[in-house]
N, C-alpha and C. Protein backbone atom coordinates (compact mmCIF):
# COMPACT_ATOMS: atom_id res chain seq x y z
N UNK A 1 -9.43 -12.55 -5.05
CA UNK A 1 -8.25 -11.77 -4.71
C UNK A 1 -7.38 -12.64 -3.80
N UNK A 2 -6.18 -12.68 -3.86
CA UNK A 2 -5.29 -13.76 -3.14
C UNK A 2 -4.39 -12.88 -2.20
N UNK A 3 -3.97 -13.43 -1.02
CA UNK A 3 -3.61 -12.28 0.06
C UNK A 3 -2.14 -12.91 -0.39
N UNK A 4 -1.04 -11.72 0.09
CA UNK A 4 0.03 -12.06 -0.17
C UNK A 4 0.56 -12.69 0.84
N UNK A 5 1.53 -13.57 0.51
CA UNK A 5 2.02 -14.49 1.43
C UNK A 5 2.60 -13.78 2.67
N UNK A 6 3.24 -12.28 2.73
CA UNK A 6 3.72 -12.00 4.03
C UNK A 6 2.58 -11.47 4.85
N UNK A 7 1.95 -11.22 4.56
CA UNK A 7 0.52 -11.26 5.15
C UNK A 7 -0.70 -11.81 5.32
N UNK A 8 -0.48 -13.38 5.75
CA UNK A 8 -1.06 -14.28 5.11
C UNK A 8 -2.08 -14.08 6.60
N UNK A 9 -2.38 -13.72 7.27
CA UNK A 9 -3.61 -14.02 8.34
C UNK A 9 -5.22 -14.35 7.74
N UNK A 10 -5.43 -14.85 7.93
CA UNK A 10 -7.01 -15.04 6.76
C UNK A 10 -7.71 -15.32 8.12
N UNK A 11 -7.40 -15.20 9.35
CA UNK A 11 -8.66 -15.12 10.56
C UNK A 11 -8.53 -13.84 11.61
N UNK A 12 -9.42 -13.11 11.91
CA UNK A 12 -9.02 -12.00 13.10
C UNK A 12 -9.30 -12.48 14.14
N UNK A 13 -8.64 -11.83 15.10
CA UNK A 13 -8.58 -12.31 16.57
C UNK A 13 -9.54 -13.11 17.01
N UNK A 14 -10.48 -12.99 16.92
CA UNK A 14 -12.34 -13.57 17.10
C UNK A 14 -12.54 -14.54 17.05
N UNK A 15 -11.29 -15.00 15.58
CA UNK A 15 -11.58 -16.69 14.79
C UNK A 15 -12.68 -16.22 13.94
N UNK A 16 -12.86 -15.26 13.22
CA UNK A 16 -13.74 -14.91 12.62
C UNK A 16 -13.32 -14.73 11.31
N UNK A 17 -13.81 -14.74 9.60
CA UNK A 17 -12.78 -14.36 8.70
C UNK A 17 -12.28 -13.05 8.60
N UNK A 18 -10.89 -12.73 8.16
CA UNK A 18 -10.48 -11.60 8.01
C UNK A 18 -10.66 -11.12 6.71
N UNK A 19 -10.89 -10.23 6.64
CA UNK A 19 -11.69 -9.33 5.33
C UNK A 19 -10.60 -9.03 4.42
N UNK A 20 -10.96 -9.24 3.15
CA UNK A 20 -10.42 -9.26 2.03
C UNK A 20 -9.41 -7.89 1.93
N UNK A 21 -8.47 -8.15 1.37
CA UNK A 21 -7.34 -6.60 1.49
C UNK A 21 -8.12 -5.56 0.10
N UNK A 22 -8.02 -4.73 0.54
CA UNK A 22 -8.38 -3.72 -0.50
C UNK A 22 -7.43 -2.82 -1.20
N UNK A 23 -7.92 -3.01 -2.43
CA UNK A 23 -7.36 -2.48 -3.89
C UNK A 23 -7.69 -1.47 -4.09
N UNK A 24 -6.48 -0.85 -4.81
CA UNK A 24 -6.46 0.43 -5.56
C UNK A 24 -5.40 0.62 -6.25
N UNK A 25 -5.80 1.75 -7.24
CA UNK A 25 -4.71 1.60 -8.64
C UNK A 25 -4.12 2.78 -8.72
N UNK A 26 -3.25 2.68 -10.13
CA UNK A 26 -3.04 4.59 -10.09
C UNK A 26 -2.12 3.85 -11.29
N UNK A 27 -2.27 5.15 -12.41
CA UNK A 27 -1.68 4.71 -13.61
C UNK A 27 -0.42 6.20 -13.67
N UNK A 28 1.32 5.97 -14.10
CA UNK A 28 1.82 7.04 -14.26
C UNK A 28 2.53 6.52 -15.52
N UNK A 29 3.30 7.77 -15.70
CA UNK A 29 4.75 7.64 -16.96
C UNK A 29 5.95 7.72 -16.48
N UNK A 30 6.55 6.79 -16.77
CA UNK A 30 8.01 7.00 -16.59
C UNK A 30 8.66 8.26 -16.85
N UNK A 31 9.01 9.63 -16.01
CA UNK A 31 9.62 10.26 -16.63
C UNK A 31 11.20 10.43 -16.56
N UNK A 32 11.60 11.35 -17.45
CA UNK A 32 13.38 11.41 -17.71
C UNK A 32 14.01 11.41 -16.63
N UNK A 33 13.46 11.99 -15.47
CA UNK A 33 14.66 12.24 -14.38
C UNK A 33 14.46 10.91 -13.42
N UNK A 34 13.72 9.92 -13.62
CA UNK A 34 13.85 8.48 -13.20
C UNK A 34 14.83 7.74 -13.44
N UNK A 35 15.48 8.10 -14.83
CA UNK A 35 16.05 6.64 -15.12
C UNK A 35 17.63 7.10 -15.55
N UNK A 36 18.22 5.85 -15.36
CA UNK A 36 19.51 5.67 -14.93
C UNK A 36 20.12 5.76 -16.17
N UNK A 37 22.02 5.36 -16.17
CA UNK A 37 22.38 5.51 -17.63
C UNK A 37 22.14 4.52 -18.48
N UNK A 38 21.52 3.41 -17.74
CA UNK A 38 20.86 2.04 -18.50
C UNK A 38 19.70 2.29 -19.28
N UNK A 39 19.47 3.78 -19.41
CA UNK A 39 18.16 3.55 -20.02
C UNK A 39 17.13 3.18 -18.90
N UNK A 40 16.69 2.61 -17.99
CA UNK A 40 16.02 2.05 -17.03
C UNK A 40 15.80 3.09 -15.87
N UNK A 41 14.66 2.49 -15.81
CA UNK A 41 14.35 3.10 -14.24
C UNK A 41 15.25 2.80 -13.28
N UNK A 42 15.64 3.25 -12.23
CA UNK A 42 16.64 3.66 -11.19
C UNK A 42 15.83 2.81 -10.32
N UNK A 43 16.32 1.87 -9.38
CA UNK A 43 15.95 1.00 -8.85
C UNK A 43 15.18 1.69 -7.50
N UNK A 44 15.64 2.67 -6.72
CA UNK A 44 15.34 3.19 -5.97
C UNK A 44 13.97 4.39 -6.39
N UNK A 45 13.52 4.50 -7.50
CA UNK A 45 12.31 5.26 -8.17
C UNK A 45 11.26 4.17 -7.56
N UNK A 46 11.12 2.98 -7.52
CA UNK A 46 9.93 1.98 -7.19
C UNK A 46 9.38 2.17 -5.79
N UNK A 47 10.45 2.64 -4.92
CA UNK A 47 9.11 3.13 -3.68
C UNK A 47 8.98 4.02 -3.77
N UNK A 48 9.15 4.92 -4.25
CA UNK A 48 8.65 6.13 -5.00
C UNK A 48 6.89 5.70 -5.67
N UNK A 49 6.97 4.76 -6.44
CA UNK A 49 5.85 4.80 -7.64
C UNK A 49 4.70 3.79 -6.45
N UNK A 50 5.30 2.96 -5.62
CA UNK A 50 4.72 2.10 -4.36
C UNK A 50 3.49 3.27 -3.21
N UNK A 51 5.07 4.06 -3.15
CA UNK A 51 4.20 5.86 -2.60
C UNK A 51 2.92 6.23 -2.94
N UNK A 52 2.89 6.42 -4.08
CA UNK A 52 1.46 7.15 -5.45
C UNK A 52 0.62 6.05 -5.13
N UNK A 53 0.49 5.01 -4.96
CA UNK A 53 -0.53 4.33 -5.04
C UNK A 53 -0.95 4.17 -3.48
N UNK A 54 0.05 3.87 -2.85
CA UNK A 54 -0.23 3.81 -1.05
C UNK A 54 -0.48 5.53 -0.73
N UNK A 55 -0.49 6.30 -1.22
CA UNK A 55 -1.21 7.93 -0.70
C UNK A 55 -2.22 7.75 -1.26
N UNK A 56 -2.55 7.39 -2.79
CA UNK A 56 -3.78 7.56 -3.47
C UNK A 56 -5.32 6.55 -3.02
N UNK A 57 -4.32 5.34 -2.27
CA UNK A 57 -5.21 4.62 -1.61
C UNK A 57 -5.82 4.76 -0.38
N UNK A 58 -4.58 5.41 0.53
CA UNK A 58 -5.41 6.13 1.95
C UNK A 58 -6.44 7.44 1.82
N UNK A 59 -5.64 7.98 1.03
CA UNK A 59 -6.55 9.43 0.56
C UNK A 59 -7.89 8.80 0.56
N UNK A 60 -7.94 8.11 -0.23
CA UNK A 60 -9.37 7.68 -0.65
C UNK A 60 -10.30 7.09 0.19
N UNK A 61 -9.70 6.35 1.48
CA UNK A 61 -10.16 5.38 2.15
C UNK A 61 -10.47 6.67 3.47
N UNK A 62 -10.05 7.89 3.73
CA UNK A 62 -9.95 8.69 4.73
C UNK A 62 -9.01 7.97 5.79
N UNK A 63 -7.97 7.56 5.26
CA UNK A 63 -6.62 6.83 6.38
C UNK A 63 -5.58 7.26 5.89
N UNK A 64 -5.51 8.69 4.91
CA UNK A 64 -4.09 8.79 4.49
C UNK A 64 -3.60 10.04 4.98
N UNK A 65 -2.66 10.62 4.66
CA UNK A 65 -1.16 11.41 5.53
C UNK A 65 -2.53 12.44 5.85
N UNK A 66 -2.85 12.98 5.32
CA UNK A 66 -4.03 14.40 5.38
C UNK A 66 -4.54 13.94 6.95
N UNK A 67 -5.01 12.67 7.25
CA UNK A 67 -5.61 11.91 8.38
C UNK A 67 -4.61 11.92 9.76
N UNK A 68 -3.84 11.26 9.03
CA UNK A 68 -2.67 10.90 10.09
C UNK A 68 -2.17 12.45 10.82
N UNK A 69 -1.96 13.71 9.83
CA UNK A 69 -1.57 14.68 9.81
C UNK A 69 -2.66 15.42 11.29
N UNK A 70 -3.97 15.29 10.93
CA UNK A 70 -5.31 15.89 11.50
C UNK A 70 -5.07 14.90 12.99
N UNK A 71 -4.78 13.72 12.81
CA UNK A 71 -4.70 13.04 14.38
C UNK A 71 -3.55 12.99 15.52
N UNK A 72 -2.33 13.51 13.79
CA UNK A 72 -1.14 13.46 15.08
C UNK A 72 -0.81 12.35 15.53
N UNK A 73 -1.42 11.22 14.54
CA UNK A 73 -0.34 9.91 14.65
C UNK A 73 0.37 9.36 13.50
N UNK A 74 1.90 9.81 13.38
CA UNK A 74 2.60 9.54 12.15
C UNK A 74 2.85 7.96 12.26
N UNK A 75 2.87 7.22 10.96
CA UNK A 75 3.18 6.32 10.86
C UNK A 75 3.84 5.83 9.92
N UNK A 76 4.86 6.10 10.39
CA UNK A 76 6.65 6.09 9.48
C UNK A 76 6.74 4.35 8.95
N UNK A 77 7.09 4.73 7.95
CA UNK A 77 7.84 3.03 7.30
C UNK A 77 8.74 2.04 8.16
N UNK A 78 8.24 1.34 8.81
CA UNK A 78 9.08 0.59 9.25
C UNK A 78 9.95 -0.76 8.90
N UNK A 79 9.24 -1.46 7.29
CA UNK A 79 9.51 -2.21 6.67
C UNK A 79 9.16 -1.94 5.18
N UNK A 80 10.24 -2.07 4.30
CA UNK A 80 9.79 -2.08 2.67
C UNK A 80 10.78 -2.88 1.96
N UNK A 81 10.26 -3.90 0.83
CA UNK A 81 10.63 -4.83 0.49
C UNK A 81 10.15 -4.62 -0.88
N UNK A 82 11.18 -5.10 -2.28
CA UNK A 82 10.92 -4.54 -3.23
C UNK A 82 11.15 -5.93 -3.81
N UNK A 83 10.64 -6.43 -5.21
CA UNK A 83 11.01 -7.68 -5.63
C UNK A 83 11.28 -7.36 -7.16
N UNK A 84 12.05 -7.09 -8.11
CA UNK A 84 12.45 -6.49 -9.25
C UNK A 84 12.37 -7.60 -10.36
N UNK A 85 11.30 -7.28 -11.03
CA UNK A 85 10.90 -8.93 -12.11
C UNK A 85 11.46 -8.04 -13.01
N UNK A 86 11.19 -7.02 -14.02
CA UNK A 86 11.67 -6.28 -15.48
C UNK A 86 11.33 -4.95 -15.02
N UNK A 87 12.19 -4.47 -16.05
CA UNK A 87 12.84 -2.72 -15.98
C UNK A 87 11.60 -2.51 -17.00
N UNK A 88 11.76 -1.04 -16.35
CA UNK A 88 10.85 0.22 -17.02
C UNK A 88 11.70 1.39 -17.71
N UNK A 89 11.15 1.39 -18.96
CA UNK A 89 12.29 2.39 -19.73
C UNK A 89 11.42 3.55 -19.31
N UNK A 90 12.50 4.94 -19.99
CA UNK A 90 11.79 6.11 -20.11
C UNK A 90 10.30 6.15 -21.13
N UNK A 91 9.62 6.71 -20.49
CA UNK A 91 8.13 7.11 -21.63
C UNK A 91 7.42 6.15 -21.41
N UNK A 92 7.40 4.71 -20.63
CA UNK A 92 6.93 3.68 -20.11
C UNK A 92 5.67 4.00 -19.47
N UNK A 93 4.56 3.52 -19.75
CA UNK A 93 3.10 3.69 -18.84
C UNK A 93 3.48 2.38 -18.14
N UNK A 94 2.46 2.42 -16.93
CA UNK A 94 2.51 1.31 -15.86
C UNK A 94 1.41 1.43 -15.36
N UNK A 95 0.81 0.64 -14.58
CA UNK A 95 -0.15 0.76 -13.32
C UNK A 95 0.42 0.44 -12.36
N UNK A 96 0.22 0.95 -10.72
CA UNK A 96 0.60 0.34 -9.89
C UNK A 96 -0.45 -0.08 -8.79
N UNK A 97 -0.52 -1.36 -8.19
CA UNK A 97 -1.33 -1.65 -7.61
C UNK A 97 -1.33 -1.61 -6.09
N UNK A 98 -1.59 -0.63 -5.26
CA UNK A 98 -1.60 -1.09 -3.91
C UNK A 98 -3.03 -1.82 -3.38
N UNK A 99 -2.16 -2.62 -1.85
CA UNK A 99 -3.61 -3.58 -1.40
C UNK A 99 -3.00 -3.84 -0.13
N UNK A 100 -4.24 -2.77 0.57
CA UNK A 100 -4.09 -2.78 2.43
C UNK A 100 -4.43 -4.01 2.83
N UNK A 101 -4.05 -4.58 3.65
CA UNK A 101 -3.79 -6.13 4.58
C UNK A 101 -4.38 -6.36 5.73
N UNK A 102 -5.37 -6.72 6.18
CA UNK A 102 -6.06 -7.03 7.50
C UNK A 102 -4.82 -6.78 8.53
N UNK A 103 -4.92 -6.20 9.28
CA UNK A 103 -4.24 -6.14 10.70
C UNK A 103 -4.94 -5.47 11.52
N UNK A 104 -5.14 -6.20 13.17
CA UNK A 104 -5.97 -5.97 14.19
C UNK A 104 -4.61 -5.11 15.03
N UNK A 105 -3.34 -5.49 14.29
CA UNK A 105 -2.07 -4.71 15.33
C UNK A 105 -2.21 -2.61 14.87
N UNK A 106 -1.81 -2.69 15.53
CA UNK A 106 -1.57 -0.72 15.33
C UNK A 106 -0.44 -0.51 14.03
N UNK A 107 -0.83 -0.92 13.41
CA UNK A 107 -0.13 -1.06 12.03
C UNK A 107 -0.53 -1.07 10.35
N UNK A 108 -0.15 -0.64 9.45
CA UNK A 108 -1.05 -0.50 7.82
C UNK A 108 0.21 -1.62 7.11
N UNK A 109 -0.44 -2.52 6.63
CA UNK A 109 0.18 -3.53 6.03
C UNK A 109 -0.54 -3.50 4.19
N UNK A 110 0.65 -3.19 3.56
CA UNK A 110 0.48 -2.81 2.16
C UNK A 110 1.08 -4.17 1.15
N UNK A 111 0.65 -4.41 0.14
CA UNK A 111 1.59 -4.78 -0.83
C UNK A 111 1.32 -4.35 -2.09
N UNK A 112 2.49 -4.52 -3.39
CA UNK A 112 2.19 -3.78 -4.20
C UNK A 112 2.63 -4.57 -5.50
N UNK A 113 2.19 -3.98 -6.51
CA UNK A 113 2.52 -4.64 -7.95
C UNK A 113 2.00 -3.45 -8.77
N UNK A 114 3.75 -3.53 -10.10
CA UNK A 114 3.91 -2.62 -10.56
C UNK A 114 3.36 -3.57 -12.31
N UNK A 115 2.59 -3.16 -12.93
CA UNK A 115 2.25 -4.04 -14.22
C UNK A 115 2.68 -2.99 -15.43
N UNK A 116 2.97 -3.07 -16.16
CA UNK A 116 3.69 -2.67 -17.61
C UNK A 116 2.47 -2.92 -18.44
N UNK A 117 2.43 -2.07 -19.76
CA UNK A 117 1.76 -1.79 -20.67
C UNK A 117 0.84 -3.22 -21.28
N UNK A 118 1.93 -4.02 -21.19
CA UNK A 118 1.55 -5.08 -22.11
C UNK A 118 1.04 -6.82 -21.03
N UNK A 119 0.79 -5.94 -19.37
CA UNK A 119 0.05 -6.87 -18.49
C UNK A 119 1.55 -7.51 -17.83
N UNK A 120 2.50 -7.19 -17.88
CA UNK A 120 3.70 -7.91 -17.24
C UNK A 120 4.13 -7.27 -15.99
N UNK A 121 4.31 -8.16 -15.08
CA UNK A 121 4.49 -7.38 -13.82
C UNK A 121 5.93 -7.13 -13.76
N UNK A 122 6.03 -6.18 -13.20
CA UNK A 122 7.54 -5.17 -13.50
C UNK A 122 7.88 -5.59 -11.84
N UNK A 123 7.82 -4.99 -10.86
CA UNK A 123 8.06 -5.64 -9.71
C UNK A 123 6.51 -5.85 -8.52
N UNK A 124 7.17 -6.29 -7.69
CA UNK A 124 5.89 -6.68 -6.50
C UNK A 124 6.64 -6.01 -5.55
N UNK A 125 6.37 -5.69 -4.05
CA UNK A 125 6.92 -5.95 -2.85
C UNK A 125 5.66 -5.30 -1.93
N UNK A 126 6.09 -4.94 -0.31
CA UNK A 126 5.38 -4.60 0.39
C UNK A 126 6.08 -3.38 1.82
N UNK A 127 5.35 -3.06 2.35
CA UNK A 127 5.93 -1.80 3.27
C UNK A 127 4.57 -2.69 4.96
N UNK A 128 5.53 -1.71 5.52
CA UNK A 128 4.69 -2.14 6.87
C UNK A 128 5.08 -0.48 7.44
N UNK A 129 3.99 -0.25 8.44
CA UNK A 129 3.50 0.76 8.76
C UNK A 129 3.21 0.84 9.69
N UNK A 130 3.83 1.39 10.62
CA UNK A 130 3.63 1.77 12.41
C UNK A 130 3.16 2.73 13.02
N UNK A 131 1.56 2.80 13.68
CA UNK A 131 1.25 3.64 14.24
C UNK A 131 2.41 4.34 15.32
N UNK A 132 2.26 5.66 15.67
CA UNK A 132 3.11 6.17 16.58
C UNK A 132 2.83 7.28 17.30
N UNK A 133 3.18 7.56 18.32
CA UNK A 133 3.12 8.32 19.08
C UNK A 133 4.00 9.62 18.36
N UNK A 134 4.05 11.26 18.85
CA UNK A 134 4.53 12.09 18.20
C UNK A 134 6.28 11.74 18.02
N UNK A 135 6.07 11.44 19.88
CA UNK A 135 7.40 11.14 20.66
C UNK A 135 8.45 10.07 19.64
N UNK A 136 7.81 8.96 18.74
CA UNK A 136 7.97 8.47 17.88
C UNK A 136 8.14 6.52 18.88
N UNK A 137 7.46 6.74 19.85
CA UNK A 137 6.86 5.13 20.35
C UNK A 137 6.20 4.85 19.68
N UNK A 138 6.22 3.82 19.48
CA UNK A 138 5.01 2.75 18.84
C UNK A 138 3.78 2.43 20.04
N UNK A 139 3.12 2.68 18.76
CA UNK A 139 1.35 2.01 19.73
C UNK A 139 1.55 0.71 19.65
N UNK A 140 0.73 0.32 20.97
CA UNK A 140 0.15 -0.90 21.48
C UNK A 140 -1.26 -1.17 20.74
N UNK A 141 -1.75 -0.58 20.46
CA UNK A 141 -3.60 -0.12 19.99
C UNK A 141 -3.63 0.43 18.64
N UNK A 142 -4.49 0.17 18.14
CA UNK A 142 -4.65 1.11 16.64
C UNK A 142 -5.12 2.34 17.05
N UNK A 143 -4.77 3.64 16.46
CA UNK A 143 -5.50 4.68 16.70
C UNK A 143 -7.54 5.02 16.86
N UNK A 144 -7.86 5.76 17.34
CA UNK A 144 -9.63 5.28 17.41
C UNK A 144 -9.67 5.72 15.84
N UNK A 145 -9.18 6.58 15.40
CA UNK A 145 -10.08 6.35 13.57
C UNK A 145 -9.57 5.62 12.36
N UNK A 146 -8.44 4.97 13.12
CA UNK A 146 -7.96 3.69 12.18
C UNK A 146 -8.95 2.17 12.94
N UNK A 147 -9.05 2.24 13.94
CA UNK A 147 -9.58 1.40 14.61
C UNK A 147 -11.55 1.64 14.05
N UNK A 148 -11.84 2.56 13.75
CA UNK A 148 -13.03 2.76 13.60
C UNK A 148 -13.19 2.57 11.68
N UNK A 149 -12.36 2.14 10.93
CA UNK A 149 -12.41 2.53 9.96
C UNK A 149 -11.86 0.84 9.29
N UNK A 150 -11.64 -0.01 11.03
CA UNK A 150 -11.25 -1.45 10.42
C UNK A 150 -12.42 -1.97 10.80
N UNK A 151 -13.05 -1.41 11.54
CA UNK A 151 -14.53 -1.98 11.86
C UNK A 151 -15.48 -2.09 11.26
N UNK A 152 -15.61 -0.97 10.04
CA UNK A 152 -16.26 -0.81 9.02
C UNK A 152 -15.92 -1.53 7.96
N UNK A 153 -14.36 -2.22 7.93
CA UNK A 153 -14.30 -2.90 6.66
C UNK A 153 -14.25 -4.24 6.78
N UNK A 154 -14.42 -4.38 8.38
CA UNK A 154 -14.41 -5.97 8.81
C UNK A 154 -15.89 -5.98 8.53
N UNK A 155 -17.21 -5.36 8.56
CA UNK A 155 -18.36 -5.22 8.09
C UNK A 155 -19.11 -4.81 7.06
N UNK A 156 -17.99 -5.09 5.92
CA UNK A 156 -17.88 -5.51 4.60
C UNK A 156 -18.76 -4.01 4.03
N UNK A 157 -18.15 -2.44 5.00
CA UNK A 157 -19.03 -1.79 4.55
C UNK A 157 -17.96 -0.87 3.54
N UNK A 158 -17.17 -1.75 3.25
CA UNK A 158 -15.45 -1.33 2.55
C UNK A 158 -15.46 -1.98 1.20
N UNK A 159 -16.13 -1.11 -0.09
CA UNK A 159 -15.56 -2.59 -1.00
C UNK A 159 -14.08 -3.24 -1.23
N UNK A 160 -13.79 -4.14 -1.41
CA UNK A 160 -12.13 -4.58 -1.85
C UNK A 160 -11.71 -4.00 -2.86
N UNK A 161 -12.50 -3.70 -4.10
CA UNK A 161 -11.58 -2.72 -5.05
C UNK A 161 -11.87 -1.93 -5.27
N UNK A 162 -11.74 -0.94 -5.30
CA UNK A 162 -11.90 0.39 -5.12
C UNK A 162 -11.47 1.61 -6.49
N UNK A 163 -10.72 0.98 -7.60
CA UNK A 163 -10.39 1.72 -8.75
C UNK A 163 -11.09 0.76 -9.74
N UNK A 164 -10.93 1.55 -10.63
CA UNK A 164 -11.90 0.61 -11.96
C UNK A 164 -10.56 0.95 -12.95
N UNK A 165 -9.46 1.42 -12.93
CA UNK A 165 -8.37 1.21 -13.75
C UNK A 165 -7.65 -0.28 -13.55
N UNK A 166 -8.05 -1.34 -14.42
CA UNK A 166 -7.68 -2.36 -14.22
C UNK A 166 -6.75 -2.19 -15.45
């Protein structure tokens, strides 16, 4: 698995290796009210489809909104970056791939790739994610069950991929 370049740290604080980012998938359809008069998906639908896979991946991991919701630490988008290789028509299947990013900061570092029917990647990009206070400060610290839940995957008790929809 190859870490993406904006998140390229491959050591944690320690000097120790940093643990492989973990995968997860989620397969949808293009539907009608996506796409533009080009025929095409609407450029702004892709963090939308980035969404489905970054909820479907915390859900799963016990780090997603349901979590955040129960702890009372929101952690609003603070960065998203989209990279647009080929359009998705209407009726279009896709997979989309999200993959959480080692960070020791109070932060969820994502990237993503959108693949088309026939294995072609439709776009890539990535989001960054800021723990927060209600007040809407940013943490200094990871929360204790985000912090307890990087400990476990720095101790490889996390597999890296996590969907079998390849």
């Amino acid at each position: 698995m190859t870490r993406y370049p904006y998140f390229a740290s491959s050591h944690c604080l320690d000097g120790s290796a940093a643990p492989e980012p973990i995968e997860y998938s989620v397969k949808r359809i293009v539907r009608f009210d996506e796409v533009d008069s080009l025929e095409i998906v609407w450029h702004g639908h892709y963090a939308s489809y980035f969404e489905d896979a970054r909820v479907a991946l915390g859900e799963h991991l016990g780090i997603g909104y349901s979590t955040l919701y129960r702890e009372q630490v929101p952690a609003p988008i603070k960065q998203l970056f989209v990279n647009y290789h080929r359009p998705l028509a209407f009726a279009e299947r896709c997979r989309i791939v999200a993959r959480l990013h080692w960070s020791e900061a109070a932060r969820m570092n994502m990237s993503y790739k959108i693949i088309n029917t026939q294995g072609e990647t439709v776009a890539t990009g990535f989001s960054v994610q800021m723990f927060t206070l209600k007040s809407g400060e940013y943490l200094t610290q990871q929360p204790d069950f985000y912090a307890e839940f990087c400990q476990r995957w720095k101790l490889g008790q996390i597999p890296p991929l996590l969907s079998a929809g390849k």
